[in-house]
C-alpha atoms as a PDB file:
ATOM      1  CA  UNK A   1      28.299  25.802 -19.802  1.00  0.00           C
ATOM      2  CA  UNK A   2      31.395  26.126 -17.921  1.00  0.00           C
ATOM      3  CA  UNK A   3      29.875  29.581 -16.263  1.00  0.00           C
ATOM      4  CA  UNK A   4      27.261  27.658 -15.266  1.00  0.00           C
ATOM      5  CA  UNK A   5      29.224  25.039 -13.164  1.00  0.00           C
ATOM      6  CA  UNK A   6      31.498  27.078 -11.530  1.00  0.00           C
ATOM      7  CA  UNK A   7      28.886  29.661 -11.079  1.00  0.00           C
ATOM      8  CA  UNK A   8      26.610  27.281  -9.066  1.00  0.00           C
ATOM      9  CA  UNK A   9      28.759  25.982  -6.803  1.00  0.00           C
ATOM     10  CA  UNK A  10      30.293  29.680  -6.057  1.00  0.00           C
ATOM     11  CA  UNK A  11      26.921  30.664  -5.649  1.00  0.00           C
ATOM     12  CA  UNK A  12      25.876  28.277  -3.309  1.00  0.00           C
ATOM     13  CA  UNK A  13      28.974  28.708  -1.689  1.00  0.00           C
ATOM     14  CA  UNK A  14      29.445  32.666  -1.348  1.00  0.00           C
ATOM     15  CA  UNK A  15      27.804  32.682   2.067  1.00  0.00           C
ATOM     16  CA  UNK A  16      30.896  31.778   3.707  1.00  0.00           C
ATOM     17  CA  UNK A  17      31.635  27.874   3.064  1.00  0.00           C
ATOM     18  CA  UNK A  18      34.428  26.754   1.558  1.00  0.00           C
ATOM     19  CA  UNK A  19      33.537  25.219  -2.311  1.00  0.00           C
ATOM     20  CA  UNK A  20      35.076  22.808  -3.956  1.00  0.00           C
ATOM     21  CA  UNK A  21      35.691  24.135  -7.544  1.00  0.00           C
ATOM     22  CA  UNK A  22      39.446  25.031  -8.478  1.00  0.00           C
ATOM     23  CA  UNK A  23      40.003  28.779  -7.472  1.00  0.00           C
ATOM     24  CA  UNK A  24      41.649  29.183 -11.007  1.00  0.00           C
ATOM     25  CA  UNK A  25      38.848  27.314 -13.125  1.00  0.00           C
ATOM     26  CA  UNK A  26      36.646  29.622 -11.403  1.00  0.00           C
ATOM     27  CA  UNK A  27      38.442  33.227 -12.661  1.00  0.00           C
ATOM     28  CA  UNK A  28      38.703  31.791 -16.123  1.00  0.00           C
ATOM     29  CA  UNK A  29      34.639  31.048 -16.276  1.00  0.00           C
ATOM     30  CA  UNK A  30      33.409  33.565 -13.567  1.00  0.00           C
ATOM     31  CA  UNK A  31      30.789  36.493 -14.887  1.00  0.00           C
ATOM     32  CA  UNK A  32      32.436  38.977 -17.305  1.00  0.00           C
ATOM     33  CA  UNK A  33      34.499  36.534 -18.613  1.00  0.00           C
ATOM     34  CA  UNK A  34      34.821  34.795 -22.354  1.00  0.00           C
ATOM     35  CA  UNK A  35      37.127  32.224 -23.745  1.00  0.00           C
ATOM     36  CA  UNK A  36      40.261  33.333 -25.224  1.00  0.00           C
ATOM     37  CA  UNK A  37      40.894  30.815 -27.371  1.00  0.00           C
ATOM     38  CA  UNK A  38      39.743  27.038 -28.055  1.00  0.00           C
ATOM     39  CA  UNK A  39      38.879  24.922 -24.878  1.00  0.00           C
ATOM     40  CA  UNK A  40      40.707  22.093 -23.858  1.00  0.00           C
ATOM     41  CA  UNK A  41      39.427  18.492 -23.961  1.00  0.00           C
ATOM     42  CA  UNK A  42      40.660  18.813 -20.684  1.00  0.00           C
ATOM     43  CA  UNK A  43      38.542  21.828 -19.657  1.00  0.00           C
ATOM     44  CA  UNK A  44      35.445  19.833 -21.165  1.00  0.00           C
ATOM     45  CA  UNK A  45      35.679  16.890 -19.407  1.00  0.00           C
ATOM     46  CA  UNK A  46      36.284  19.285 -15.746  1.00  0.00           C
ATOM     47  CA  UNK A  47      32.966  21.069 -17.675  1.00  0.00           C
ATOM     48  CA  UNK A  48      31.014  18.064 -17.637  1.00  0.00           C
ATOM     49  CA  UNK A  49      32.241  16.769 -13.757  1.00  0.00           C
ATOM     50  CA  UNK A  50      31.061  20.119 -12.758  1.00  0.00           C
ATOM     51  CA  UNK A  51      27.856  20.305 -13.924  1.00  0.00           C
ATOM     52  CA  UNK A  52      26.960  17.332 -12.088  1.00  0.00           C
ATOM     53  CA  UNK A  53      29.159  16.875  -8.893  1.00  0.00           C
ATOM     54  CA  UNK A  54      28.552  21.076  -7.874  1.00  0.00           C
ATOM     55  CA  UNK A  55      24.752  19.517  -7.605  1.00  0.00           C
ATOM     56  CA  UNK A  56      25.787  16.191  -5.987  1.00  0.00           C
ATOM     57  CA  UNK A  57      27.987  18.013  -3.184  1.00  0.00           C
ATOM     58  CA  UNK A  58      25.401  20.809  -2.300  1.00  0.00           C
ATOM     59  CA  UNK A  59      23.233  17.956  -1.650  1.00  0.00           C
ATOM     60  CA  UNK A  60      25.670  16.281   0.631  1.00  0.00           C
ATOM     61  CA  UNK A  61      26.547  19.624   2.390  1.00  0.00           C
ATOM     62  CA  UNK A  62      22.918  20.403   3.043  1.00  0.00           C
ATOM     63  CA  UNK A  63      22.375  17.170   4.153  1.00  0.00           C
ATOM     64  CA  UNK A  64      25.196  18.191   6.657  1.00  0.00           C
ATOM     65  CA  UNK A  65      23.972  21.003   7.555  1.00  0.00           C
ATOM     66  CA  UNK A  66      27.202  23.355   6.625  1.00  0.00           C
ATOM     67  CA  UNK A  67      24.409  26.358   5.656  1.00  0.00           C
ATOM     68  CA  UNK A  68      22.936  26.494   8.980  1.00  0.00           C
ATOM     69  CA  UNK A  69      25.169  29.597   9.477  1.00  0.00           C
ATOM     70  CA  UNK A  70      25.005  31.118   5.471  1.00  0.00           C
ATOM     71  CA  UNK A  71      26.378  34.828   5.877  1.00  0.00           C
ATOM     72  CA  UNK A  72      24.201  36.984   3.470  1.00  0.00           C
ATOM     73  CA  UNK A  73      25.512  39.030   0.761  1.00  0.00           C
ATOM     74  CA  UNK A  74      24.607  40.882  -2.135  1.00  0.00           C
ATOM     75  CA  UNK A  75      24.879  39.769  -6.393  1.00  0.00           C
ATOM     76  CA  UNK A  76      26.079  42.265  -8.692  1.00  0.00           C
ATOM     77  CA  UNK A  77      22.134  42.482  -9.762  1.00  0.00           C
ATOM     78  CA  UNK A  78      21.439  43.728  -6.441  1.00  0.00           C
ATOM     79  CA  UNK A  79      19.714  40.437  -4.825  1.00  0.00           C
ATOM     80  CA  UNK A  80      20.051  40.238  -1.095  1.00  0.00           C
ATOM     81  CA  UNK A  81      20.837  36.491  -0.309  1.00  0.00           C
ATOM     82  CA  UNK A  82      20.028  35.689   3.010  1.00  0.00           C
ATOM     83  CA  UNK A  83      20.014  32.335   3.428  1.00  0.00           C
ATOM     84  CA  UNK A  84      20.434  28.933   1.152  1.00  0.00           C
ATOM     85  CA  UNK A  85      17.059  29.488   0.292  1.00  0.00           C
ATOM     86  CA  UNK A  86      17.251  32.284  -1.273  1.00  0.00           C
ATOM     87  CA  UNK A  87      20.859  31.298  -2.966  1.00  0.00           C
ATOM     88  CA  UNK A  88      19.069  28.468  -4.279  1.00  0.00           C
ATOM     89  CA  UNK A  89      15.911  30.686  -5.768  1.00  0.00           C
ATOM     90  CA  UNK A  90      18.529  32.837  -7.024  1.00  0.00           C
ATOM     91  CA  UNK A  91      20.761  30.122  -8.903  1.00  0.00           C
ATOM     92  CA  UNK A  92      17.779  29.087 -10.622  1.00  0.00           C
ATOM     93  CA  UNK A  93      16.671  32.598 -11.772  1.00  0.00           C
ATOM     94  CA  UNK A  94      20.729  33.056 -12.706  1.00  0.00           C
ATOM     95  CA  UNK A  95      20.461  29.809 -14.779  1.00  0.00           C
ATOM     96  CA  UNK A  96      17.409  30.949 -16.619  1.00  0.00           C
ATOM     97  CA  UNK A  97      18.981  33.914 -17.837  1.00  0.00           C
ATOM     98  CA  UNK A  98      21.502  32.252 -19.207  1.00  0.00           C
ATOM     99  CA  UNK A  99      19.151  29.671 -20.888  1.00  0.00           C
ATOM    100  CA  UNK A 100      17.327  32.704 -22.347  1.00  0.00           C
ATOM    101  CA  UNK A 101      20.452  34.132 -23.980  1.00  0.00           C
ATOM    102  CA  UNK A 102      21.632  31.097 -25.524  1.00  0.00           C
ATOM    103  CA  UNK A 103      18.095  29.817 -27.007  1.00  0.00           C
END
Protein backbone atom coordinates (compact mmCIF):
# COMPACT_ATOMS: atom_id res chain seq x y z
CA UNK A 1 0.00 0.00 0.00
CA UNK A 2 2.69 2.32 0.80
CA UNK A 3 4.20 1.66 -2.99
CA UNK A 4 1.14 2.64 -4.10
CA UNK A 5 1.03 6.18 -2.49
CA UNK A 6 4.28 7.26 -3.05
CA UNK A 7 4.24 5.69 -6.40
CA UNK A 8 1.25 7.82 -7.58
CA UNK A 9 2.20 10.94 -6.68
CA UNK A 10 5.94 10.29 -8.18
CA UNK A 11 4.25 9.21 -11.09
CA UNK A 12 2.19 11.97 -11.66
CA UNK A 13 4.92 14.02 -10.78
CA UNK A 14 8.01 12.61 -12.88
CA UNK A 15 7.31 14.99 -15.74
CA UNK A 16 9.12 17.67 -14.13
CA UNK A 17 6.89 19.16 -11.13
CA UNK A 18 7.91 19.22 -7.93
CA UNK A 19 5.70 16.43 -5.59
CA UNK A 20 4.93 16.61 -2.39
CA UNK A 21 5.80 13.17 -0.84
CA UNK A 22 8.97 13.05 1.54
CA UNK A 23 12.08 12.31 -0.74
CA UNK A 24 13.05 9.63 1.96
CA UNK A 25 9.48 7.92 2.34
CA UNK A 26 9.72 7.66 -1.27
CA UNK A 27 13.31 5.45 -1.48
CA UNK A 28 12.05 3.29 1.32
CA UNK A 29 8.61 2.34 -0.77
CA UNK A 30 9.82 3.09 -4.40
CA UNK A 31 9.77 -0.13 -7.01
CA UNK A 32 12.33 -2.84 -6.07
CA UNK A 33 11.95 -2.21 -2.70
CA UNK A 34 10.49 -4.44 0.46
CA UNK A 35 10.19 -3.75 4.11
CA UNK A 36 12.99 -4.60 6.26
CA UNK A 37 11.43 -5.05 9.22
CA UNK A 38 7.92 -4.20 10.96
CA UNK A 39 6.28 -0.81 9.92
CA UNK A 40 5.79 1.89 12.13
CA UNK A 41 2.39 3.10 13.39
CA UNK A 42 3.93 6.06 12.26
CA UNK A 43 4.62 4.91 8.68
CA UNK A 44 0.84 3.68 8.62
CA UNK A 45 -0.78 6.59 9.49
CA UNK A 46 1.79 8.72 6.60
CA UNK A 47 0.38 5.32 4.50
CA UNK A 48 -3.07 6.19 4.92
CA UNK A 49 -2.56 10.39 4.38
CA UNK A 50 -0.97 9.33 1.22
CA UNK A 51 -3.29 7.35 -0.31
CA UNK A 52 -5.73 10.01 -0.18
CA UNK A 53 -4.04 13.53 -0.22
CA UNK A 54 -1.45 12.26 -3.50
CA UNK A 55 -5.20 12.12 -5.19
CA UNK A 56 -6.53 15.32 -3.52
CA UNK A 57 -3.32 17.45 -4.62
CA UNK A 58 -3.14 16.15 -8.30
CA UNK A 59 -6.56 17.40 -8.43
CA UNK A 60 -5.66 20.79 -7.14
CA UNK A 61 -2.50 20.96 -9.39
CA UNK A 62 -4.47 20.10 -12.48
CA UNK A 63 -6.93 22.38 -11.60
CA UNK A 64 -3.87 24.81 -11.70
CA UNK A 65 -2.70 23.91 -14.54
CA UNK A 66 1.10 22.96 -13.30
CA UNK A 67 1.03 19.96 -16.26
CA UNK A 68 0.51 22.26 -19.03
CA UNK A 69 4.31 21.87 -19.61
CA UNK A 70 4.69 17.76 -18.45
CA UNK A 71 8.27 16.77 -19.87
CA UNK A 72 7.87 13.13 -21.19
CA UNK A 73 9.84 10.29 -20.07
CA UNK A 74 10.08 6.74 -20.15
CA UNK A 75 8.94 3.77 -17.10
CA UNK A 76 11.20 1.03 -16.52
CA UNK A 77 8.38 -1.10 -18.59
CA UNK A 78 9.18 0.90 -21.49
CA UNK A 79 5.91 3.29 -21.60
CA UNK A 80 6.52 6.60 -23.24
CA UNK A 81 4.62 9.23 -21.06
CA UNK A 82 3.93 12.15 -22.88
CA UNK A 83 1.68 14.05 -21.23
CA UNK A 84 -0.66 13.85 -17.85
CA UNK A 85 -2.81 11.90 -19.86
CA UNK A 86 -0.96 9.34 -20.47
CA UNK A 87 0.71 9.42 -16.73
CA UNK A 88 -2.68 9.12 -15.59
CA UNK A 89 -3.62 5.93 -18.05
CA UNK A 90 -0.45 4.64 -16.93
CA UNK A 91 -0.96 4.96 -12.99
CA UNK A 92 -4.04 3.15 -13.40
CA UNK A 93 -2.58 0.23 -15.47
CA UNK A 94 0.51 0.40 -12.64
CA UNK A 95 -2.18 0.10 -9.90
CA UNK A 96 -3.83 -2.85 -11.51
CA UNK A 97 -0.84 -4.79 -11.52
CA UNK A 98 -0.36 -4.45 -8.26
CA UNK A 99 -4.04 -5.33 -7.42
CA UNK A 100 -3.46 -8.49 -9.51
CA UNK A 101 -0.47 -9.62 -7.46
CA UNK A 102 -1.91 -9.17 -4.19
CA UNK A 103 -5.52 -10.83 -4.94
Amino acid sequence: MAHGGCSSGNLLHQGGTETFVDKEFYLSYTGGTKPNGPVSEENIAEIKHLLISTLDQFKIDHHNQIFDNYKGWTTRYGVNLNTIDDATNFLSFHEGLHLAIMA
